[in-house]
Protein backbone atom coordinates (compact mmCIF):
# COMPACT_ATOMS: atom_id res chain seq x y z
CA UNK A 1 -28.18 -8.37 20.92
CA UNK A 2 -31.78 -8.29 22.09
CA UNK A 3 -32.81 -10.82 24.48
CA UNK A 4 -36.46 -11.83 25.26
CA UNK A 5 -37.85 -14.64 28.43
CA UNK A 6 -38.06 -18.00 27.72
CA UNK A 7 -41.04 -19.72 27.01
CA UNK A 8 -43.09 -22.28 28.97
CA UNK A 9 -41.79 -24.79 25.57
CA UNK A 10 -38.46 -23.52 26.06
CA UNK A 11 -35.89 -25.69 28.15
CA UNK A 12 -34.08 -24.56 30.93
CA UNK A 13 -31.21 -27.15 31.47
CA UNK A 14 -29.36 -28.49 28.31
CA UNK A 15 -25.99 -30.36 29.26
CA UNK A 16 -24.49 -28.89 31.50
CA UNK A 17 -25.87 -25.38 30.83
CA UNK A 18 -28.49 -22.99 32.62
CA UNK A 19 -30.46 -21.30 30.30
CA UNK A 20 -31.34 -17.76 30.53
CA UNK A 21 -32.72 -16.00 27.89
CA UNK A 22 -33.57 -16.37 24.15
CA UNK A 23 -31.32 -14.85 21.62
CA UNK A 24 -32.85 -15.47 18.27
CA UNK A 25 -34.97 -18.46 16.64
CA UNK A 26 -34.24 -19.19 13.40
CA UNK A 27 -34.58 -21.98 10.27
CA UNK A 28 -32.32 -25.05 11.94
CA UNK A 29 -33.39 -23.96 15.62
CA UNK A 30 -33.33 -21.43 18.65
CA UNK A 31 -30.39 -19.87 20.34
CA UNK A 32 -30.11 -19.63 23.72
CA UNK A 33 -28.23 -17.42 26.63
CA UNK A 34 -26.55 -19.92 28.74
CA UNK A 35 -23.94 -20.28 31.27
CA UNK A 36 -22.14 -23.44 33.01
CA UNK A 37 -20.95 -23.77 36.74
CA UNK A 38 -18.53 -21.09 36.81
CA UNK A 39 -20.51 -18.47 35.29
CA UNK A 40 -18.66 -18.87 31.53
CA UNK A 41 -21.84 -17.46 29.33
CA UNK A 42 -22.79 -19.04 25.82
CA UNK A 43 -24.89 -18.99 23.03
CA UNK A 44 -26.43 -22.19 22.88
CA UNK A 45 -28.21 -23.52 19.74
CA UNK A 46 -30.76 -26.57 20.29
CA UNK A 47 -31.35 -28.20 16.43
CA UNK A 48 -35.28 -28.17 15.70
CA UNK A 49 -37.00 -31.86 16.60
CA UNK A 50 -37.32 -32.44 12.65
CA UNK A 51 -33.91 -32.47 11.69
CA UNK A 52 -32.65 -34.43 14.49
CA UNK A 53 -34.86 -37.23 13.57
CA UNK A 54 -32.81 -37.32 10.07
CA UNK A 55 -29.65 -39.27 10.29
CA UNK A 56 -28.56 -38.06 6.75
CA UNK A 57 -28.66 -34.52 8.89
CA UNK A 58 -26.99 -36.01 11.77
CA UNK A 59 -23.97 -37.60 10.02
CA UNK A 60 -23.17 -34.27 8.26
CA UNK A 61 -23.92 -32.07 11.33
CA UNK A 62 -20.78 -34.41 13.34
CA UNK A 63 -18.64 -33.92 10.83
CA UNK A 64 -18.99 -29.92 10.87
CA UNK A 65 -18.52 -29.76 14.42
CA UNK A 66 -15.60 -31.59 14.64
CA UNK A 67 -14.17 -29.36 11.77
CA UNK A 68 -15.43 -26.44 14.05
CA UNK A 69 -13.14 -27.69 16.87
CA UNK A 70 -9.74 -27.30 14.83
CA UNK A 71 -10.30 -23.49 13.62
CA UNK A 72 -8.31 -21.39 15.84
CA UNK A 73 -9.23 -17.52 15.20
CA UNK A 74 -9.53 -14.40 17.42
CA UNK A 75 -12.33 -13.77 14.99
CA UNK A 76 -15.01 -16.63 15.06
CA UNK A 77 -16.91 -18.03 18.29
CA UNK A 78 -15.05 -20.15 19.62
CA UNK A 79 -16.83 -23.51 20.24
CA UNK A 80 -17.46 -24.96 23.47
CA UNK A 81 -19.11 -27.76 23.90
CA UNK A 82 -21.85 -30.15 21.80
CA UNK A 83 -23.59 -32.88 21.86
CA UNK A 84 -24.28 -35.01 18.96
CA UNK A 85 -25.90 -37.82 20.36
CA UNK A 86 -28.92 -35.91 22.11
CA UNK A 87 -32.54 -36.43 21.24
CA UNK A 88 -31.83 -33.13 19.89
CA UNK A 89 -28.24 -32.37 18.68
CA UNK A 90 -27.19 -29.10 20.30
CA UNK A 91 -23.94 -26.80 20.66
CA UNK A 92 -22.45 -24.28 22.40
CA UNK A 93 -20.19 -21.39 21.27
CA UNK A 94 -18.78 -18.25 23.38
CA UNK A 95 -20.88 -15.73 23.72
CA UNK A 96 -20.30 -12.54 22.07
CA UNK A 97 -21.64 -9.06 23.29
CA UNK A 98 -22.73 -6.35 20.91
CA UNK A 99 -25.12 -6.05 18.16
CA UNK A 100 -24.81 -7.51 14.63
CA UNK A 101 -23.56 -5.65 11.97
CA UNK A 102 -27.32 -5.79 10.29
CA UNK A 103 -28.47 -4.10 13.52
CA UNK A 104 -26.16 -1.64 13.72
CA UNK A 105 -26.24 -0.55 10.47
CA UNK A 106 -30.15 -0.66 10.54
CA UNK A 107 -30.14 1.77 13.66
CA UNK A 108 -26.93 4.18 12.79
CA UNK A 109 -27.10 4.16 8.81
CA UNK A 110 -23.94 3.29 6.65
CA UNK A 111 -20.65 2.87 8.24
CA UNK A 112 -17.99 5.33 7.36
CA UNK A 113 -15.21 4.37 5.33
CA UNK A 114 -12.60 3.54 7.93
CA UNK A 115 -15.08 1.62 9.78
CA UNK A 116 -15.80 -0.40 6.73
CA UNK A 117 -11.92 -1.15 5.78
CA UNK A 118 -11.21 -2.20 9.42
CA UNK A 119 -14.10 -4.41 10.36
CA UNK A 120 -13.71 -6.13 6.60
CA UNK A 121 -9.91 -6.42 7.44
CA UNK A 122 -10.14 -8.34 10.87
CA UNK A 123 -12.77 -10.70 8.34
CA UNK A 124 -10.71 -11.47 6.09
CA UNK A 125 -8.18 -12.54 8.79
CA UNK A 126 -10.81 -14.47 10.23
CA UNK A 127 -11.47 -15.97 7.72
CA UNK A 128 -7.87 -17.41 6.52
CA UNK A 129 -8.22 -19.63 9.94
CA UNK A 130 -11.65 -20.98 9.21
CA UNK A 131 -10.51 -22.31 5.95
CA UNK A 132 -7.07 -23.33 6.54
CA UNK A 133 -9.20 -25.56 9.05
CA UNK A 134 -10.90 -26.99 5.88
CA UNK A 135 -14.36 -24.97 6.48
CA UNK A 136 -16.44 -23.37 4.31
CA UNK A 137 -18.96 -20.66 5.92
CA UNK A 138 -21.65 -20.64 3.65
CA UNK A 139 -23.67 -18.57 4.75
CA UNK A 140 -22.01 -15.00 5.84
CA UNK A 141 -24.18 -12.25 6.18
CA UNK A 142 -24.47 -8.74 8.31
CA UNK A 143 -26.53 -10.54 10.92
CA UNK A 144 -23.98 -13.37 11.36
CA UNK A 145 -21.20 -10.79 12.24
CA UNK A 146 -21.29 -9.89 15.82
CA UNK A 147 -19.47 -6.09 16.87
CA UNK A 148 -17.97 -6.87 20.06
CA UNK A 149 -15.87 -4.54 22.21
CA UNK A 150 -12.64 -6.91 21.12
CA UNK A 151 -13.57 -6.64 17.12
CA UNK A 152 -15.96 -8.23 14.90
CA UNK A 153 -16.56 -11.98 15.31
CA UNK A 154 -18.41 -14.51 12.85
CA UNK A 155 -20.93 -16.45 14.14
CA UNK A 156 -23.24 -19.37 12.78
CA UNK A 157 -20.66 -21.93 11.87
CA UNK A 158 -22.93 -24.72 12.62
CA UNK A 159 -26.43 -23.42 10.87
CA UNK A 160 -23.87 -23.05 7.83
CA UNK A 161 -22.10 -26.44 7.72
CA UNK A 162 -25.52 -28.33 8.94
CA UNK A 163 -26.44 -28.11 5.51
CA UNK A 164 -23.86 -29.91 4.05
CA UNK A 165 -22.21 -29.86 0.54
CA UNK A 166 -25.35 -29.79 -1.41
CA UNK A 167 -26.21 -26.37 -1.29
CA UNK A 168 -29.92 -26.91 -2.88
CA UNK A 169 -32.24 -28.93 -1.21
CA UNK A 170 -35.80 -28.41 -3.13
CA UNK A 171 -36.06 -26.63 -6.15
CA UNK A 172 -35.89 -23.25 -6.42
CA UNK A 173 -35.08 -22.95 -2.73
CA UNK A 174 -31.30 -22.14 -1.42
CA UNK A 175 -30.23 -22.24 1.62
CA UNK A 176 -28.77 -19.09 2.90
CA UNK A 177 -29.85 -15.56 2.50
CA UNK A 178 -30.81 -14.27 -1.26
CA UNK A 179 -28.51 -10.94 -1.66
CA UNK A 180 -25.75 -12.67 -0.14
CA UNK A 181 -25.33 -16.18 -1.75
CA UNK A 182 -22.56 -16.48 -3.95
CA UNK A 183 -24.02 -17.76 -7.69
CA UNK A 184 -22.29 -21.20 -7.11
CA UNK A 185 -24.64 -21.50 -4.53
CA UNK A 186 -27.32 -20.60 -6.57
CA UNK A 187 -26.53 -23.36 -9.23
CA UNK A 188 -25.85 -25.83 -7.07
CA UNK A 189 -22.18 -25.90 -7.63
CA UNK A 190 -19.35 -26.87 -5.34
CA UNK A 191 -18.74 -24.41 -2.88
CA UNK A 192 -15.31 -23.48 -2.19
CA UNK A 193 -13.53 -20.36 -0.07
CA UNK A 194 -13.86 -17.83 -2.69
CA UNK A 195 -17.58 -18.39 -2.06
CA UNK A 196 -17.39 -16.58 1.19
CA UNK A 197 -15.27 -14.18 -0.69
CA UNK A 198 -18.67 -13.41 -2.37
CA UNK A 199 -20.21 -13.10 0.85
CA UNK A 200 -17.70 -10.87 2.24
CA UNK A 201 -18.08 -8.99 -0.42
CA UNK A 202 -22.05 -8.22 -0.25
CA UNK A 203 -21.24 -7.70 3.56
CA UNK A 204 -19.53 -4.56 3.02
CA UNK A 205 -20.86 -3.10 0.47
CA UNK A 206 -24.15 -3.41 2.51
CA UNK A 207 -21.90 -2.24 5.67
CA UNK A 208 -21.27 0.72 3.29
CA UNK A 209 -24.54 1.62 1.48
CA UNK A 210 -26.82 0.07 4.16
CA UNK A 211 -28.75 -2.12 1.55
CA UNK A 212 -27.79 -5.03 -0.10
CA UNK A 213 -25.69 -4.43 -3.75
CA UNK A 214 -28.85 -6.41 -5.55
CA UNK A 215 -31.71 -4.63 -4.11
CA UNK A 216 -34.63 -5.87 -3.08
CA UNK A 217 -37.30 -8.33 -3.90
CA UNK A 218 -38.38 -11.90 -3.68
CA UNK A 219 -36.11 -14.53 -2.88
CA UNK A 220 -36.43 -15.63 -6.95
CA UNK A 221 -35.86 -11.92 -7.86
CA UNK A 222 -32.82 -11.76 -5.55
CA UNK A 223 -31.08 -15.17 -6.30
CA UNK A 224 -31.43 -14.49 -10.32
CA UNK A 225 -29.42 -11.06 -9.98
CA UNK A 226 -27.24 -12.51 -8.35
CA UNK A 227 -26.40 -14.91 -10.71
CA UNK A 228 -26.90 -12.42 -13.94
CA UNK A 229 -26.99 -8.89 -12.95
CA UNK A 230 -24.14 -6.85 -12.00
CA UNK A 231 -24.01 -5.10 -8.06
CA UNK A 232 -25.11 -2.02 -7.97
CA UNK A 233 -22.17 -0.17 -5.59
CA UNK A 234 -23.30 3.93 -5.93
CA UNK A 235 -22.99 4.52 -2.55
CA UNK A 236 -19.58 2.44 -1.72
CA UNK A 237 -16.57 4.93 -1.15
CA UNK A 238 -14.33 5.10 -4.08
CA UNK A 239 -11.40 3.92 -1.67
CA UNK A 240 -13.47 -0.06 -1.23
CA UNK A 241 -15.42 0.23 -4.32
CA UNK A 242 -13.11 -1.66 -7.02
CA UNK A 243 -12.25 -4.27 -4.01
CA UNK A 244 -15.70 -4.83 -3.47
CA UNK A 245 -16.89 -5.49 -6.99
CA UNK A 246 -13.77 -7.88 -7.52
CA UNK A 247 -15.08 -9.74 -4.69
CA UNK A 248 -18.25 -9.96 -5.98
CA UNK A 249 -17.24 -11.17 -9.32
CA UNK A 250 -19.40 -13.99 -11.13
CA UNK A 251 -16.44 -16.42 -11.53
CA UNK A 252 -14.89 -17.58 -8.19
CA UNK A 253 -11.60 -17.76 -9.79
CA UNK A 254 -11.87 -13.96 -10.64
CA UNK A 255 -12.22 -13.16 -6.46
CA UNK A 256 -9.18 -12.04 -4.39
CA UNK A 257 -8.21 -14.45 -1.85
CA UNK A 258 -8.89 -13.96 1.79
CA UNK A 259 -5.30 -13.13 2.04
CA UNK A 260 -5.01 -10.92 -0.20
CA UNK A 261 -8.04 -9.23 1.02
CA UNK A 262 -6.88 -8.68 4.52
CA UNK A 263 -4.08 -7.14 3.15
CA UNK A 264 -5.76 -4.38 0.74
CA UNK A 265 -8.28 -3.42 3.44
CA UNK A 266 -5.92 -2.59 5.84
CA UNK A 267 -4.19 -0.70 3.95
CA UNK A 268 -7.52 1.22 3.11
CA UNK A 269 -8.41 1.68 7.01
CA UNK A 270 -5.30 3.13 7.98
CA UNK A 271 -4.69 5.60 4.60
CA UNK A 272 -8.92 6.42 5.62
CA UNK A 273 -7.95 6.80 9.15
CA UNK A 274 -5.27 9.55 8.51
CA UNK A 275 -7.63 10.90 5.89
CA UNK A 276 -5.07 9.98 2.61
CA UNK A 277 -6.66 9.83 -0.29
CA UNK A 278 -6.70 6.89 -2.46
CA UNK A 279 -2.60 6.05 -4.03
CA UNK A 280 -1.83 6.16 -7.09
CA UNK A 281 1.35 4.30 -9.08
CA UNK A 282 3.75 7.25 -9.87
CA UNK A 283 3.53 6.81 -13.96
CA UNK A 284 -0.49 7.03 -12.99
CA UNK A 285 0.12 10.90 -11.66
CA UNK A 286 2.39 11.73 -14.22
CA UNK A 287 0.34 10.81 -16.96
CA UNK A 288 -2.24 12.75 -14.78
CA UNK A 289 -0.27 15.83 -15.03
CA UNK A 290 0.25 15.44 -19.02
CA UNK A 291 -3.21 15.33 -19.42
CA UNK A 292 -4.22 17.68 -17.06
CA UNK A 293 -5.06 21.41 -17.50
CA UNK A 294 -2.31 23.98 -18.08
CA UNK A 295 -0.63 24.74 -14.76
CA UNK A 296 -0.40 28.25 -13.31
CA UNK A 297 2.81 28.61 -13.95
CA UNK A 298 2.53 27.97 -17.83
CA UNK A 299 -0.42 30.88 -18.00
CA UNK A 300 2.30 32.79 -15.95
CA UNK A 301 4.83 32.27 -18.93
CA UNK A 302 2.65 32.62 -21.62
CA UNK A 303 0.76 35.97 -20.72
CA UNK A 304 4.28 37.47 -19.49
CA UNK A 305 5.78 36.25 -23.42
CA UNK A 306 2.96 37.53 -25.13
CA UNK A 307 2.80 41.21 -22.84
CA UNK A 308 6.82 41.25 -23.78
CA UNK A 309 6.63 40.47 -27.72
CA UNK A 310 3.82 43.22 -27.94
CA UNK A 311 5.96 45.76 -26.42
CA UNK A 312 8.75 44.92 -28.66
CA UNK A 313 6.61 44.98 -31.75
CA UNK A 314 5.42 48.71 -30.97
CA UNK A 315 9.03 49.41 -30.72
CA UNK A 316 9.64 48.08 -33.81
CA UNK A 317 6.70 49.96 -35.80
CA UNK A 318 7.85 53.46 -34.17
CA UNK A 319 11.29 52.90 -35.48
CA UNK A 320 10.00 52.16 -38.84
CA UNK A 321 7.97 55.30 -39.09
CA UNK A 322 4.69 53.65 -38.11
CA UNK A 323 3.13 52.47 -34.78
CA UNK A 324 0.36 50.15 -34.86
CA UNK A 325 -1.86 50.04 -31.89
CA UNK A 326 -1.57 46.94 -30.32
CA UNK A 327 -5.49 46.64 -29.63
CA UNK A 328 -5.56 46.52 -33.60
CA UNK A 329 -3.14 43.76 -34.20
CA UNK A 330 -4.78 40.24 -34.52
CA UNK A 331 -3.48 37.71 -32.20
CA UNK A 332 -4.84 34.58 -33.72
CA UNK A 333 -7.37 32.27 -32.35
CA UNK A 334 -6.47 32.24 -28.85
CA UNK A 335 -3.85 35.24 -28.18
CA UNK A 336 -1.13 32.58 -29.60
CA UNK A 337 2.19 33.94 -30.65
CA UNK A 338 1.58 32.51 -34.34
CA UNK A 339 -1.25 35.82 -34.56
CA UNK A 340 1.55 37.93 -32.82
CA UNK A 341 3.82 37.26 -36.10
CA UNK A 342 1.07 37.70 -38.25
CA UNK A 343 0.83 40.99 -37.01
CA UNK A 344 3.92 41.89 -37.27
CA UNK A 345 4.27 40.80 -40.57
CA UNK A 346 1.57 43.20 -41.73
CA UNK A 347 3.04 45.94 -39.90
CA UNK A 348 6.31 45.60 -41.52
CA UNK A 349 5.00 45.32 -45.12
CA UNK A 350 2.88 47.96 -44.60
CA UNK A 351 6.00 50.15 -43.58
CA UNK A 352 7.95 48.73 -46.42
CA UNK A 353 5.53 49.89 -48.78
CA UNK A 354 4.55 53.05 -47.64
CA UNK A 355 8.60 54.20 -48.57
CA UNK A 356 7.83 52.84 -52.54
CA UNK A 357 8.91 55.30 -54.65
CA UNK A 358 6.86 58.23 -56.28
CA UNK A 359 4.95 58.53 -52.72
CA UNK A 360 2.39 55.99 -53.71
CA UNK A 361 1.76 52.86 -52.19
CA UNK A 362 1.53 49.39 -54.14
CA UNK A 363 -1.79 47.20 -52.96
CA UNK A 364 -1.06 45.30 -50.56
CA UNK A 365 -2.39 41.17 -51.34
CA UNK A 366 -4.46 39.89 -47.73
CA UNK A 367 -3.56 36.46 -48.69
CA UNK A 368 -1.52 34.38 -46.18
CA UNK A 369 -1.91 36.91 -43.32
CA UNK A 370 -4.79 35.68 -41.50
CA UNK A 371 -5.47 35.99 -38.21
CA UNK A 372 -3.77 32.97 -36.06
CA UNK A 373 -1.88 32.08 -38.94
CA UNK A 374 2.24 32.37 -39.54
CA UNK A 375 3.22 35.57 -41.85
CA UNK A 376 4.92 33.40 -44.22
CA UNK A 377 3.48 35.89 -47.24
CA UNK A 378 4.22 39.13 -47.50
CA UNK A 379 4.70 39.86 -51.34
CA UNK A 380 2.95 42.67 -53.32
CA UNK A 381 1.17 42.62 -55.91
CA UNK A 382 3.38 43.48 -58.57
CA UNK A 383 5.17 39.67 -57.33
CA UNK A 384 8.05 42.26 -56.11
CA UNK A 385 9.77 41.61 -52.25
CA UNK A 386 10.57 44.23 -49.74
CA UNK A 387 14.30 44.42 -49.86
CA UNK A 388 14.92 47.57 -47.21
CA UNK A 389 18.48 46.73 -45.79
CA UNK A 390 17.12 49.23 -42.43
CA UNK A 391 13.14 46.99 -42.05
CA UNK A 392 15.84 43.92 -42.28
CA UNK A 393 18.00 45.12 -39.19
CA UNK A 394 14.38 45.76 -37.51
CA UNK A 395 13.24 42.59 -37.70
CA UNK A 396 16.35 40.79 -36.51
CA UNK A 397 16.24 43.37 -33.29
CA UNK A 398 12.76 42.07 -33.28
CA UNK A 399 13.40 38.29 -33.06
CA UNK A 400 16.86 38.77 -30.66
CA UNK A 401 14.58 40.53 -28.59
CA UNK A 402 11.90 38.22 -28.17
CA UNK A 403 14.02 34.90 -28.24
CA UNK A 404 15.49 36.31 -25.02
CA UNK A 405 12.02 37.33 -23.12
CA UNK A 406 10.91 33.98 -23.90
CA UNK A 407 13.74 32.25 -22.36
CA UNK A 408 14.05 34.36 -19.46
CA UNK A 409 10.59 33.70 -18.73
CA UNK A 410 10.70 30.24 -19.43
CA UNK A 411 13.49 29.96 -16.82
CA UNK A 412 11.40 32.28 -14.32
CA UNK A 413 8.46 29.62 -14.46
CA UNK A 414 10.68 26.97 -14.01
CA UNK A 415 12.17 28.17 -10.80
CA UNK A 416 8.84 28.97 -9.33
CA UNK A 417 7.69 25.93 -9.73
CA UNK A 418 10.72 24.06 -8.49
């Protein structure tokens, strides 16, 4: 976290704190690098001198803090001390070193994966305790996340709650930061926990892509996407992707719960961790498989059933006084074993006619015997079927033969691929 001097405006005692260094200035006030007596270092926050002069601001700002004091989380800053009663209301949480998550990702790019899981994991964790204490963030956001040597912590509490429940104070303004509001906010609505679900959400995705899932732009331009535009997540890993945009869903009710999210991610970090990819239900992959291309070991059975049935149909043509060359016979559309029949249905009723009597061969009708299509027709056209007792005893030799490749292949594919 950078650190600049103090100024000659700055103070240098607040309580019971030295002041060191400045750590950031922002809307409700400055932060400050403190330490007490023995040598425990803060981050102190002093409130700016206009809201401390409004009791309305006061009131609400009391009531946060002492909400603040009951969350018990290895992932927030703890709080230390405050004072509510100063000329200007101040507080002190434990410091945290490391930069913020905007800073980091701002100097190093997008996060990997892994990173992304585990730092929105111990979050989510984080955040169960905050609001099983009854506290609502309000305003999470890259730079409110501090990466510490111990794990991310979320800082900020007080800016957040300081503004009370009424998330709108002048028209058109919200409080927060546009890209990361949650639309509730937006409208004005009650906030509630799935709200910094929202936030959570627009966190990682940014942690992921580096830029905020509703781009750029004014603060109007930013606040109306989020409200009507869907996130734009292209450069979220597939592994977070469908977790992020259910975070970052319109209707709080639609969000996971903080739970639920701790859960999911770290399942994600450790299967990205060991390099896994993504699981899948089982009736998912097997449906996968249905679907899927032919498998190796189908081409294996297929090519090996079709080399097999040629053979036997030369076999079959010499022993029928004619041999058809098997670069003549169609094969259908694809090399199917419906064109292999066809084939050899030609072939036999060519050999069938060619022993007609008085040496001369009846005209043979081309209808039914396609290419690709089942040799179902193989009459003459004088209406008149082939009725050689010896082309009979071929064909069944034919079809014995074949029936057993095919099985015997079948079964070979089978055992290699069990």
């Amino acid at each position: 976290m950078a650190m600049m001097r103090l100024r000659r405006e700055d103070p240098r005692i607040v309580g019971s704190f030295r002041l060191h260094r400045r750590l950031g200035a922002g809307g409700m006030g400055v932060v400050y690098l403190g330490s007490d007596r023995r040598g425990q270092r803060v981050a102190l926050k002093v409130i700016r001198p206009d809201l401390a002069e409004d009791q309305e601001f006061r009131s609400r700002f009391a009531r946060e803090v002492s909400a603040a004091r009951r969350i018990r989380g290895g992932c927030t800053a703890r709080l230390v001390a405050a004072d509510l009663e100063a000329e200007r209301p101040w507080f002190a949480t434990q410091y945290v070193p490391g930069p913020s998550l905007h800073d980091r990702v701002a100097e190093e790019g997008p996060l990997r994966a892994a990173d992304v899981a585990s730092i929105g994991a111990a979050l989510s964790e984080g955040l169960v305790a905050v609001h099983e204490a009854g506290v609502v963030h309000r305003d999470l956001k890259p730079s409110n996340i501090l990466l510490s040597p111990k794990g991310p912590r979320i800082i900020d509490f007080g800016i957040a709650w300081a503004t009370g429940a009424s998330t709108l104070t002048h028209v058109g303004t919200a409080v927060g930061s546009p890209g990361f509001l949650a639309p509730e906010q937006v409208r004005g609505a009650a906030v509630t926990p799935a709200t910094d679900v929202f936030s959570l959400g627009a966190t990682l995705a940014y942690a992921a892509m580096g830029d905020s899932p509703f781009g750029h732009g004014s603060s109007e331009v930013m606040l109306y996407r989020v409200v009507h535009e869907e996130p734009l997540l292209h450069g979220v890993p597939d592994s977070l992707a469908p977790l992020v945009r259910a975070c970052l869903a319109k209707d709080p009710e639609e969000r996971p719960s903080t739970l639920q999210l701790s859960m999911r991610l770290k399942e994600i970090a450790a299967r990205e961790a060991q390099g896994l990819p993504a699981a899948r239900p089982s009736g998912q992959r097997e449906r996968g498989e249905e679907r899927g291309a032919v498998r190796p070991t189908e081409r294996y059975t297929e090519r090996t059933t079709e080399r097999t049935t040629e053979r036997a149909l030369e076999r079959g043509g010499e022993q029928g006084g004619e041999r058809q060359p098997v670069a003549d016979r169609p094969t259908g559309g694809q090399g199917r074993p419906g064109g292999l029949r066809a084939g050899a249905s030609r072939s036999s009723s060519r050999a069938s006619s060619s022993r007609t009597g008085g040496g001369s061969r009846a005209p043979q009708s081309r209808t039914g015997t396609r290419p690709g299509t089942r040799g179902g027709s193989r009459s003459t056209s004088t209406g008149r079927r082939p009725a050689n007792p010896r082309l009979l005893r071929q064909r069944l030799f034919v079809f014995v033969v074949v029936t057993i490749v095919v099985a015997l292949g079948i079964a070979a594919a089978q055992a290699l691929q069990g």
